[in-house]
C-alpha atoms as a PDB file:
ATOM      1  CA  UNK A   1     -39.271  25.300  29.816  1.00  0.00           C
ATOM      2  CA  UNK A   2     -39.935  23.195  32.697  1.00  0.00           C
ATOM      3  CA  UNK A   3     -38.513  20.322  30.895  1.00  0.00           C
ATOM      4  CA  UNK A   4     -35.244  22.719  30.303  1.00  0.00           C
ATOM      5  CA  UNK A   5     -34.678  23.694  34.017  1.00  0.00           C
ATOM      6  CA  UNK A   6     -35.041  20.147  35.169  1.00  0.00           C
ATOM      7  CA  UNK A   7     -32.412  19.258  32.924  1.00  0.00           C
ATOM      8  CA  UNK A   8     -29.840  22.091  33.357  1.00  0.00           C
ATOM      9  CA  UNK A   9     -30.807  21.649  37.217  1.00  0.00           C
ATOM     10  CA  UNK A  10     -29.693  17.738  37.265  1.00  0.00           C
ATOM     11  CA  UNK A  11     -26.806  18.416  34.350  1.00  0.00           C
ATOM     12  CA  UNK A  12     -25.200  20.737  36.950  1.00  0.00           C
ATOM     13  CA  UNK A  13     -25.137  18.382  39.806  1.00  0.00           C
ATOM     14  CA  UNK A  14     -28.518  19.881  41.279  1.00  0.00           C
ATOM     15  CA  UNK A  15     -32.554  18.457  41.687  1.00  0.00           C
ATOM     16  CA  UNK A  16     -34.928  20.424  40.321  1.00  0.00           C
ATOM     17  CA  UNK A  17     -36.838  23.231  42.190  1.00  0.00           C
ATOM     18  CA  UNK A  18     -39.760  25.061  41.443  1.00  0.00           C
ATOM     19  CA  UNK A  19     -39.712  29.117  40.174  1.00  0.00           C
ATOM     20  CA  UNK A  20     -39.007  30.805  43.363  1.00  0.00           C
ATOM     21  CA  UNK A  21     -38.018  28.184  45.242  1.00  0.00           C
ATOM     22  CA  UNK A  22     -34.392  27.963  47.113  1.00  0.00           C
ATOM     23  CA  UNK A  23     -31.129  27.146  44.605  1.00  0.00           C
ATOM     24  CA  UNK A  24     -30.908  23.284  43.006  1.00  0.00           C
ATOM     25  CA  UNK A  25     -30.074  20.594  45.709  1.00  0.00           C
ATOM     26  CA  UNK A  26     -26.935  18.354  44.694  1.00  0.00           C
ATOM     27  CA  UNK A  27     -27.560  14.989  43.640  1.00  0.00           C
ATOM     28  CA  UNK A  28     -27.086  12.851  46.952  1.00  0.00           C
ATOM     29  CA  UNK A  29     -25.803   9.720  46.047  1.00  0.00           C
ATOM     30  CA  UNK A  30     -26.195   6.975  49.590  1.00  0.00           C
ATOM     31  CA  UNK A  31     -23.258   5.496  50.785  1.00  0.00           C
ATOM     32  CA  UNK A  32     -23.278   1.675  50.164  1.00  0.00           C
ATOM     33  CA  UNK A  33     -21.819  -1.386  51.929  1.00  0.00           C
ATOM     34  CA  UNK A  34     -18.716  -1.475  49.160  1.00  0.00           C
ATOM     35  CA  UNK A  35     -16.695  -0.183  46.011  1.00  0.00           C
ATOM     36  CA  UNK A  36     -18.378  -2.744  44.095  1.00  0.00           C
ATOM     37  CA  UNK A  37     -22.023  -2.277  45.300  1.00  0.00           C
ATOM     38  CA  UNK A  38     -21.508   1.675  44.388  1.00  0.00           C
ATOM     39  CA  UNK A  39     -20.093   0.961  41.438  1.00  0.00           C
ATOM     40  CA  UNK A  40     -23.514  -1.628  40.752  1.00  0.00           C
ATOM     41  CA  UNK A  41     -25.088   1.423  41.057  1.00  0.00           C
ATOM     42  CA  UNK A  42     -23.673   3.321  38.755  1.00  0.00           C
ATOM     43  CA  UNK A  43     -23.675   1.160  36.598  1.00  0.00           C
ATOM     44  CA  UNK A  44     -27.877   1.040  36.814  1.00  0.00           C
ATOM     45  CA  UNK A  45     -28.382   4.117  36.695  1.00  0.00           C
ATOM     46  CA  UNK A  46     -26.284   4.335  33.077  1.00  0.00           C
ATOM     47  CA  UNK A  47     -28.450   1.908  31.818  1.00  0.00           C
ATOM     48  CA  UNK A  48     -31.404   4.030  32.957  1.00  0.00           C
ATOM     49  CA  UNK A  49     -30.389   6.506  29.369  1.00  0.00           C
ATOM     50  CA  UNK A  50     -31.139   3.442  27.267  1.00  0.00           C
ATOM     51  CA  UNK A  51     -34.160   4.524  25.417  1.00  0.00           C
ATOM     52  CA  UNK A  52     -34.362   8.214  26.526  1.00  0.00           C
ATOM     53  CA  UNK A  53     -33.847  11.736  24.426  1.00  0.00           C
ATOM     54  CA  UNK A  54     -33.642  15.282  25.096  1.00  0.00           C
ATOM     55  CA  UNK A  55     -34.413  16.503  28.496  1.00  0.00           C
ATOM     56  CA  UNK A  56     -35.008  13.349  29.877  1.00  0.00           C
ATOM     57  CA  UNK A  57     -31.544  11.618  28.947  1.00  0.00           C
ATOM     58  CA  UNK A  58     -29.973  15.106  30.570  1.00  0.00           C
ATOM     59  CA  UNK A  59     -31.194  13.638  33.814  1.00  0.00           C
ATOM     60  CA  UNK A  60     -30.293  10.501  33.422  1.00  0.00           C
ATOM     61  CA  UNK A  61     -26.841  10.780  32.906  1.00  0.00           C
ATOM     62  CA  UNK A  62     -26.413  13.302  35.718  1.00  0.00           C
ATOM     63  CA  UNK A  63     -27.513  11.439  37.858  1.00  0.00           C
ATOM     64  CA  UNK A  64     -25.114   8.117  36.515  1.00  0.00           C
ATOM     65  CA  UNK A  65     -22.365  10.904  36.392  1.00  0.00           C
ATOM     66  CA  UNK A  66     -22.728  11.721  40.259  1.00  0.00           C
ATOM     67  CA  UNK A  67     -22.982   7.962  40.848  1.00  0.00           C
ATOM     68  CA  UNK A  68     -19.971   6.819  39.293  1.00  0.00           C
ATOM     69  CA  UNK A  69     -17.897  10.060  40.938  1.00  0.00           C
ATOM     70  CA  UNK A  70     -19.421   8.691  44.487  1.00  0.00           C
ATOM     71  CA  UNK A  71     -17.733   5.331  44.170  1.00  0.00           C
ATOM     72  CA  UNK A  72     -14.160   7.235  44.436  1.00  0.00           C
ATOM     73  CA  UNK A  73     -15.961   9.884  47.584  1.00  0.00           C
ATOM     74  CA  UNK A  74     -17.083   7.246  49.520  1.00  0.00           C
ATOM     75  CA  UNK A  75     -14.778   4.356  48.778  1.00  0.00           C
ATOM     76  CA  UNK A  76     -11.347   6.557  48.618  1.00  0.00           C
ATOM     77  CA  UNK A  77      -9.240   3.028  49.153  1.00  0.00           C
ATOM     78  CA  UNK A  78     -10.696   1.259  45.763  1.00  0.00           C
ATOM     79  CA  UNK A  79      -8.420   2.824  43.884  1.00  0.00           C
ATOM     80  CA  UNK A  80      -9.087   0.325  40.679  1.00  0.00           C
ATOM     81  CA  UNK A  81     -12.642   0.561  41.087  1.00  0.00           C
ATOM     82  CA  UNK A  82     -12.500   4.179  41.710  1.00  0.00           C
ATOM     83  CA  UNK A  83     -10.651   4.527  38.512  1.00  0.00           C
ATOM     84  CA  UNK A  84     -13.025   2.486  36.625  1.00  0.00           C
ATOM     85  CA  UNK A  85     -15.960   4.548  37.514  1.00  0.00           C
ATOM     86  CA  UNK A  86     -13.991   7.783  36.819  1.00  0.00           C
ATOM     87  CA  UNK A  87     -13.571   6.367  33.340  1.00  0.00           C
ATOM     88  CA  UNK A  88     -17.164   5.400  32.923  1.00  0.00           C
ATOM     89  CA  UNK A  89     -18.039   9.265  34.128  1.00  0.00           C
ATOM     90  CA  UNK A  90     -15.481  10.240  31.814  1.00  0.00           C
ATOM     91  CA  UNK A  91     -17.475   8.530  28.756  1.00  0.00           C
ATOM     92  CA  UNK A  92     -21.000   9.988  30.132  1.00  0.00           C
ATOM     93  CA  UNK A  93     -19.522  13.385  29.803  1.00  0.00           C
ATOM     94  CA  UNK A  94     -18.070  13.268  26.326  1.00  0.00           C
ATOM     95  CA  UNK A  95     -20.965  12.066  25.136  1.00  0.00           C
ATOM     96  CA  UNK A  96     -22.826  15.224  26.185  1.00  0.00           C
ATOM     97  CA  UNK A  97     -20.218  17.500  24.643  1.00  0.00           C
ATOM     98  CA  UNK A  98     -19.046  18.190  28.229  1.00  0.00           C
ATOM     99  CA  UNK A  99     -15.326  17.891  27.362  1.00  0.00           C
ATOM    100  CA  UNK A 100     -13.456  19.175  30.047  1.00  0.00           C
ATOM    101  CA  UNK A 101     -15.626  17.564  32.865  1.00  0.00           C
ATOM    102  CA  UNK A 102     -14.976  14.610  30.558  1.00  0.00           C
ATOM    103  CA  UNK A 103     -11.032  15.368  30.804  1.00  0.00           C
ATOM    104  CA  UNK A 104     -11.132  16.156  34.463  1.00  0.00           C
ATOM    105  CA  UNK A 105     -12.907  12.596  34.700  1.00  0.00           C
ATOM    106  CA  UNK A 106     -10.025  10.516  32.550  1.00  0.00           C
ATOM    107  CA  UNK A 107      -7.120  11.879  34.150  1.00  0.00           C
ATOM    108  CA  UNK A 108      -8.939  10.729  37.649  1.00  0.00           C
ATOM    109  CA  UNK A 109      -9.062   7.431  36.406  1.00  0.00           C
ATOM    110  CA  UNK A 110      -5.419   7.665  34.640  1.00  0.00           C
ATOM    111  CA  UNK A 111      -4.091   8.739  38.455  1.00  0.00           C
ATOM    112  CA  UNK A 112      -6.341   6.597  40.222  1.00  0.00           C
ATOM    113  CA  UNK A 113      -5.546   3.201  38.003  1.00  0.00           C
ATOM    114  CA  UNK A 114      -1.980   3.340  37.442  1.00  0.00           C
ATOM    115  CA  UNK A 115      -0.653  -0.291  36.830  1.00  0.00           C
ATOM    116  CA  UNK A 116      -4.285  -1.195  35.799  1.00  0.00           C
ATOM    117  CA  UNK A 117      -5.904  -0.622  32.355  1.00  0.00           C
ATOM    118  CA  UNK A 118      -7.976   1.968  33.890  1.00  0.00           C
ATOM    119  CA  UNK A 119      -5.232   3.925  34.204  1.00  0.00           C
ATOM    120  CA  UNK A 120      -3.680   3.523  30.845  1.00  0.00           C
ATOM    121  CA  UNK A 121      -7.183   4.188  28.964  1.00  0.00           C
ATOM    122  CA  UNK A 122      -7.628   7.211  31.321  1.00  0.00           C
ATOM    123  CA  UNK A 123      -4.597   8.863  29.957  1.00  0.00           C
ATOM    124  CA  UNK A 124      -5.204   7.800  26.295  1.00  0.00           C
ATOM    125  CA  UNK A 125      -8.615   9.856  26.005  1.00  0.00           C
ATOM    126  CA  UNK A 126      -7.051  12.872  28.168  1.00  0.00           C
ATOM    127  CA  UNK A 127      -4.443  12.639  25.908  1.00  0.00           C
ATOM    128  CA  UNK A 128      -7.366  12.439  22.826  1.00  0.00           C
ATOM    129  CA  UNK A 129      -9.377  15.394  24.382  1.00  0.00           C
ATOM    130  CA  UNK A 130      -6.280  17.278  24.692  1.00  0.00           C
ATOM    131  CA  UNK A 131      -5.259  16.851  21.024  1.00  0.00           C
ATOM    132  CA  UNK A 132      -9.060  17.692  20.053  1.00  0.00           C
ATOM    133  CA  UNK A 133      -8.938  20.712  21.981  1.00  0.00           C
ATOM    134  CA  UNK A 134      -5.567  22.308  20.041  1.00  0.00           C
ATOM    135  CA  UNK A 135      -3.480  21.668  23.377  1.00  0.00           C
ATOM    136  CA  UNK A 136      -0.784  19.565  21.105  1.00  0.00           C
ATOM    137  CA  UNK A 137       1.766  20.212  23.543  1.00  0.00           C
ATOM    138  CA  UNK A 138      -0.141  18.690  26.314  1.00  0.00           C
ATOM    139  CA  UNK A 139      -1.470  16.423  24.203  1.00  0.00           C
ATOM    140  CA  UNK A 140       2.216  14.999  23.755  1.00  0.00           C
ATOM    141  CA  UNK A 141       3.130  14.638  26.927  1.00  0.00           C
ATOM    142  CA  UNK A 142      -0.114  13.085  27.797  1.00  0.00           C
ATOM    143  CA  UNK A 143       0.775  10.260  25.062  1.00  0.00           C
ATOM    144  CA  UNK A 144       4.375   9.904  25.647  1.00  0.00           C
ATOM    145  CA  UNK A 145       3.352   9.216  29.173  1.00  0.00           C
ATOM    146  CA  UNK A 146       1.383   6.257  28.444  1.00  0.00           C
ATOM    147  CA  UNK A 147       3.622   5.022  26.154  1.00  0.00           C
ATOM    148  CA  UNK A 148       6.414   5.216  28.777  1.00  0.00           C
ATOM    149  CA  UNK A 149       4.311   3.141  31.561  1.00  0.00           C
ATOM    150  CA  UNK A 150       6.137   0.219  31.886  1.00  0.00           C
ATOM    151  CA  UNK A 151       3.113  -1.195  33.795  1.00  0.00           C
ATOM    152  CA  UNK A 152       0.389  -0.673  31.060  1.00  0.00           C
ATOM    153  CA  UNK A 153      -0.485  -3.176  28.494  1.00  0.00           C
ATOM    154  CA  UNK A 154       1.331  -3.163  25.859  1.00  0.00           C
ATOM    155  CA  UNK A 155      -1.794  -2.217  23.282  1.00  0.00           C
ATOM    156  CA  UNK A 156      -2.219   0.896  25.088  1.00  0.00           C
ATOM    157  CA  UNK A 157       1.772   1.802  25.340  1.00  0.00           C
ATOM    158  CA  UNK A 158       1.720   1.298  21.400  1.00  0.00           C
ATOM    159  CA  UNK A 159      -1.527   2.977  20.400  1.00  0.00           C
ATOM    160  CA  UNK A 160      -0.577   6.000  22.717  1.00  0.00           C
ATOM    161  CA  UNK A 161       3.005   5.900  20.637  1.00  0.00           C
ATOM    162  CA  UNK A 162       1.165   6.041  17.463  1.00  0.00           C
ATOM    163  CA  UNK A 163      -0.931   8.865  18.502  1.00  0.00           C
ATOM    164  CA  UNK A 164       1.903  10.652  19.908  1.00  0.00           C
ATOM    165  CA  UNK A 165       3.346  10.659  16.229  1.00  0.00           C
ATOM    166  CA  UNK A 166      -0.047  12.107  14.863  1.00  0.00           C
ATOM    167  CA  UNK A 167       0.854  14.688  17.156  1.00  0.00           C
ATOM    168  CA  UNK A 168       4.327  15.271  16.203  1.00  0.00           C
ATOM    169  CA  UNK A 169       2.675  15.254  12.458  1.00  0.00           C
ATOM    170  CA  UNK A 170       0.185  17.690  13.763  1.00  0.00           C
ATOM    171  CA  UNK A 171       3.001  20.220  15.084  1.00  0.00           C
ATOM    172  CA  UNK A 172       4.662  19.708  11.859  1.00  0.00           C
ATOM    173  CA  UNK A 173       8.047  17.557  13.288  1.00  0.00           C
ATOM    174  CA  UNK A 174       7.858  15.152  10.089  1.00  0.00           C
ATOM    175  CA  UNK A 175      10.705  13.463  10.468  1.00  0.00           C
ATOM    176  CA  UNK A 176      10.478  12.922  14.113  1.00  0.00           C
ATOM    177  CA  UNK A 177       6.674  11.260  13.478  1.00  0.00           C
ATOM    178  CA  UNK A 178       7.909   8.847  10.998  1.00  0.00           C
ATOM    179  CA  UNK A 179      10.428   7.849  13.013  1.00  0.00           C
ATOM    180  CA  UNK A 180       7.375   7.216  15.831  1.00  0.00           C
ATOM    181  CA  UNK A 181       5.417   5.539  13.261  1.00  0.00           C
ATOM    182  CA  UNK A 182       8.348   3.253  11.908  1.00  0.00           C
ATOM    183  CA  UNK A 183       9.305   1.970  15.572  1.00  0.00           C
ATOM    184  CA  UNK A 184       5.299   1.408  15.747  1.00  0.00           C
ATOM    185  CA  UNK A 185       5.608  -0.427  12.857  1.00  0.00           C
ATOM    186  CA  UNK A 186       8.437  -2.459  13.707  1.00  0.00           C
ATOM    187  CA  UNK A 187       8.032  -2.802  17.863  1.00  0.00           C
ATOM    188  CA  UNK A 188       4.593  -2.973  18.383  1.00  0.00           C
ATOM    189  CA  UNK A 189       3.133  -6.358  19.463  1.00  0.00           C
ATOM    190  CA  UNK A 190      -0.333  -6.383  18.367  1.00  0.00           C
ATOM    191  CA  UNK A 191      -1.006  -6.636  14.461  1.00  0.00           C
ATOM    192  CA  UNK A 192      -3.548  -3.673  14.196  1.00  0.00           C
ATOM    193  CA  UNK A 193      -0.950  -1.643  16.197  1.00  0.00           C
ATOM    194  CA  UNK A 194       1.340  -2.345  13.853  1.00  0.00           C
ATOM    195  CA  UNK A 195      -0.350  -1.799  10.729  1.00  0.00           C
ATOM    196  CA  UNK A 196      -1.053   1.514  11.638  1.00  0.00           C
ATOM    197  CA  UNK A 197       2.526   2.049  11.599  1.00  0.00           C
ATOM    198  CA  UNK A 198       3.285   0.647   8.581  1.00  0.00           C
ATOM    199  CA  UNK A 199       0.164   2.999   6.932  1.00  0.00           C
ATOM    200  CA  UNK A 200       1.214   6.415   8.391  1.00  0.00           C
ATOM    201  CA  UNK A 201       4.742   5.481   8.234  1.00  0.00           C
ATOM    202  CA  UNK A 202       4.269   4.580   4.248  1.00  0.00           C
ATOM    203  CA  UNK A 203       2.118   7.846   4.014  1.00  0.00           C
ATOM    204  CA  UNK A 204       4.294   9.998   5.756  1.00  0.00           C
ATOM    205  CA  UNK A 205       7.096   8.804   2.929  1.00  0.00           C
ATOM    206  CA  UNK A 206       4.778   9.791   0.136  1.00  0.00           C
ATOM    207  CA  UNK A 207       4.341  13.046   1.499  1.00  0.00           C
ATOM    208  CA  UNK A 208       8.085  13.542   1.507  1.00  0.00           C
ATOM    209  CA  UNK A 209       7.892  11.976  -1.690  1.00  0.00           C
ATOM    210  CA  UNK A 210      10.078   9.312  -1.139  1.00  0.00           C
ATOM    211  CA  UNK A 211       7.415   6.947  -3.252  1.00  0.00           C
ATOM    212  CA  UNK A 212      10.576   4.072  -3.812  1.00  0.00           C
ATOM    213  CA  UNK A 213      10.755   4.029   0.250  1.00  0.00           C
ATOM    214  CA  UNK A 214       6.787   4.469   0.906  1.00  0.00           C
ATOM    215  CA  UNK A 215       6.069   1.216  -1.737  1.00  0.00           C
ATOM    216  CA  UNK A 216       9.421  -0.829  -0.020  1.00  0.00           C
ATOM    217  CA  UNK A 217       7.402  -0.184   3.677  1.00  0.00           C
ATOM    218  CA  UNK A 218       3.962  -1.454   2.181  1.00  0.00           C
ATOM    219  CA  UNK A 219       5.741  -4.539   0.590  1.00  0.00           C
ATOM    220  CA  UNK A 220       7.154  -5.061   4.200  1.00  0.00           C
ATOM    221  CA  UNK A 221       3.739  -4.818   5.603  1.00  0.00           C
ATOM    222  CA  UNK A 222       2.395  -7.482   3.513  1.00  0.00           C
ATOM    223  CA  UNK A 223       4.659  -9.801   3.761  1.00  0.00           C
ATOM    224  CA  UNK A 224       4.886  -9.521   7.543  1.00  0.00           C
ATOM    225  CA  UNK A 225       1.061  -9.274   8.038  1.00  0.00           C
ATOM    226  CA  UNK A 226      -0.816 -11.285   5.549  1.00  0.00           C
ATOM    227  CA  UNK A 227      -0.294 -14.429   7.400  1.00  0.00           C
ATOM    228  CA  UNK A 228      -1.712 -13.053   9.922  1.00  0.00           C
ATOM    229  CA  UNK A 229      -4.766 -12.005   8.276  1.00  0.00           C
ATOM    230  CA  UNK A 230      -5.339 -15.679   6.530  1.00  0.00           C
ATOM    231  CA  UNK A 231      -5.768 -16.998  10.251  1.00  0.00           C
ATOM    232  CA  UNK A 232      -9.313 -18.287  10.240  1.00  0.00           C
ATOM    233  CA  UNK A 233      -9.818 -16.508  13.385  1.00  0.00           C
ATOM    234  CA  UNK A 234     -11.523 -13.639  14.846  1.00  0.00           C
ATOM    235  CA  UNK A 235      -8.090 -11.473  15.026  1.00  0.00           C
ATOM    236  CA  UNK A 236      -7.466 -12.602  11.704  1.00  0.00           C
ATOM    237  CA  UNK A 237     -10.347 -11.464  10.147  1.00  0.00           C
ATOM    238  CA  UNK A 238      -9.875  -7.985  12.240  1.00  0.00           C
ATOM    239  CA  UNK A 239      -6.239  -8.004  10.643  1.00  0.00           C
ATOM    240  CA  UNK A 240      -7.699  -8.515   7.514  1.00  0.00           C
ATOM    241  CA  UNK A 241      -9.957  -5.811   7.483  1.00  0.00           C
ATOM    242  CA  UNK A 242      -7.102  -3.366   8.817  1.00  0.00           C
ATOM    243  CA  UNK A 243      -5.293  -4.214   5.463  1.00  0.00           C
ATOM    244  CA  UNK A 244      -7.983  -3.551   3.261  1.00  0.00           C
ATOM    245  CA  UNK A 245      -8.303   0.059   4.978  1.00  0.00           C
ATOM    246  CA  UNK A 246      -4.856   1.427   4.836  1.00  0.00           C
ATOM    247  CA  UNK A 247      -5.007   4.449   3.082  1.00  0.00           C
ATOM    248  CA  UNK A 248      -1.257   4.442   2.302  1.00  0.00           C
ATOM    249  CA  UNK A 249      -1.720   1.931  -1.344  1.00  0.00           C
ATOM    250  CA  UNK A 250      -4.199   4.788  -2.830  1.00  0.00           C
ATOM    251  CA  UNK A 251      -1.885   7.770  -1.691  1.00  0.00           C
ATOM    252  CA  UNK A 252       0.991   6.341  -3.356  1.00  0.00           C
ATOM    253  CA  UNK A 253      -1.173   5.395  -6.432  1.00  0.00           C
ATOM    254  CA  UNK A 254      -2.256   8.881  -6.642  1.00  0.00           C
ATOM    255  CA  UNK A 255       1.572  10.190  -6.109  1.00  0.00           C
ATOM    256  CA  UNK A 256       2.995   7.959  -8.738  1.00  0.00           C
ATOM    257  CA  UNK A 257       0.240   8.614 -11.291  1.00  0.00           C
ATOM    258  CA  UNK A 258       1.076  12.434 -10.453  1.00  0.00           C
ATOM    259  CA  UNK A 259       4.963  12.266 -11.226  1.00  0.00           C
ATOM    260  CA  UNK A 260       4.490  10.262 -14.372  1.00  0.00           C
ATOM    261  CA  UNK A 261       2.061  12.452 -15.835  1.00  0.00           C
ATOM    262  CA  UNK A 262       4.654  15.350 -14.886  1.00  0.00           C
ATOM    263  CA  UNK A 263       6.875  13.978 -16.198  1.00  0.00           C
ATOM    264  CA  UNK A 264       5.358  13.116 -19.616  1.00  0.00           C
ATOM    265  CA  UNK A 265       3.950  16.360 -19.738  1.00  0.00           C
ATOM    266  CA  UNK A 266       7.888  17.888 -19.375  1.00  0.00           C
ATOM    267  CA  UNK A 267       9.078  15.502 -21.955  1.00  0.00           C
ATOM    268  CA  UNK A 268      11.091  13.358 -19.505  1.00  0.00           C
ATOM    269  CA  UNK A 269       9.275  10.366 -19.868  1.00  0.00           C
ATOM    270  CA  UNK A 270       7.927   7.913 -17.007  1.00  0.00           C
ATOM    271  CA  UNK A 271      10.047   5.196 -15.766  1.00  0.00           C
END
């Protein structure tokens, strides 16, 4: 029980007290010389979790949490650093199930980092906690507004315009997501980015059963990725392994096989 309180006590921004004693103190995290140095800390204190469980790892990571969320208190100008820690806070959170702290944490660092890849990461997992939580609405507009940051990386403005289509899938707009999913698969500039367009572009076909258009985008896929995938390279490898996972080949194996055998069972006859 003891074990319990400590942790609820520190997992609630508090230090423990004893049974009758006055109400949890807050975490007091010291003021240090820069952004950087209180981010250090932060940073030290995460590591701290290596190794620990239950109780124990509770602590921990409050205490990390209320570090990283002092680098923006106490250093209010860092804004890049600031939104860096926010996203590290953001991850601490999440991974104790603590999903709107989490949220609260990511869209810091999305408002904090704009023009920065903190920023544009920030708004992705809002965006994902969002979508995980039901919110599709918000979830949308969380995407679409990474995806229409002209100052985020490129990577980030086409994953969050992929997600924004698993969204628009999700809210059942099916022709509006495989549009999304066909300008991923066209516009996007990295080659993972843009095989997951071709694969939920191809699958989206199959469920419309349009199997003629769903194997003509797979044969476009291959022939504009597998050179990229036979580069002896770290990427290439990557690209390689995105190939083999597409889930789009088996659906429209499985569709195909279904209409023939319909058809052979009707009398038609399979072409």
């Amino acid at each position: 029980m003891r074990a319990l309180a400590l942790a609820l006590a520190l997992a609630f921004g508090g230090a423990p007290a004893a049974a009758g004693d006055e109400p949890p103190r807050p975490i007091v995290v010291p003021r240090l010389a820069d952004a950087r140095a209180q981010l250090d800390h932060a940073r030290e204190l995460k590591l701290r979790l290596r190794g620990l469980a239950g109780a124990a790892r509770d602590c921990a990571r409050a205490e990390a949490v209320a570090a990283y969320r002092a680098v923006r208190r106490h250093h209010p100008t860092a804004r890049a650093l600031s939104a860096e820690a926010a996203f590290r806070a953001g991850e601490l959170l999440r991974s104790a199930d603590r999903r709107d702290e989490a949220r609260t944490e990511f869209e810091a660092a999305r408002d904090l980092g704009a023009g920065t890849p903190w920023g544009a990461r920030g708004g992705l997992e809002a965006a994902h906690l969002l979508r995980g939580a039901g919110r599709l609405l918000d979830a949308l507009e969380a995407y679409l507004a990474v995806a229409g940051e002209d100052e985020a990386e490129a990577c980030h403005r086409d994953r969050a315009r992929y997600w924004s289509g698993r969204v628009q899938a999700d809210l059942g707009r099916a022709r509006e997501a495989r549009r999304t999913f066909e300008r991923v698969a066209r516009e996007a500039l990295g080659p993972l980015e843009r095989i997951d367009g071709f694969d939920a572009w191809a699958s989206a076909l199959v469920a419309e059963g349009e199997l003629e258009g769903a194997a003509g985008v797979l044969e476009l896929c291959y022939a504009e990725l597998r050179p990229s995938a036979a580069e002896r390279t770290l990427l290439g490898l990557r690209v390689a392994g995105a190939l083999e996972r597409m889930r789009a080949p088996a659906r429209l194996k499985r569709a195909v096989e279904h209409r023939d055998r319909a058809r052979r069972e009707a009398g038609v006859g399979a072409r």
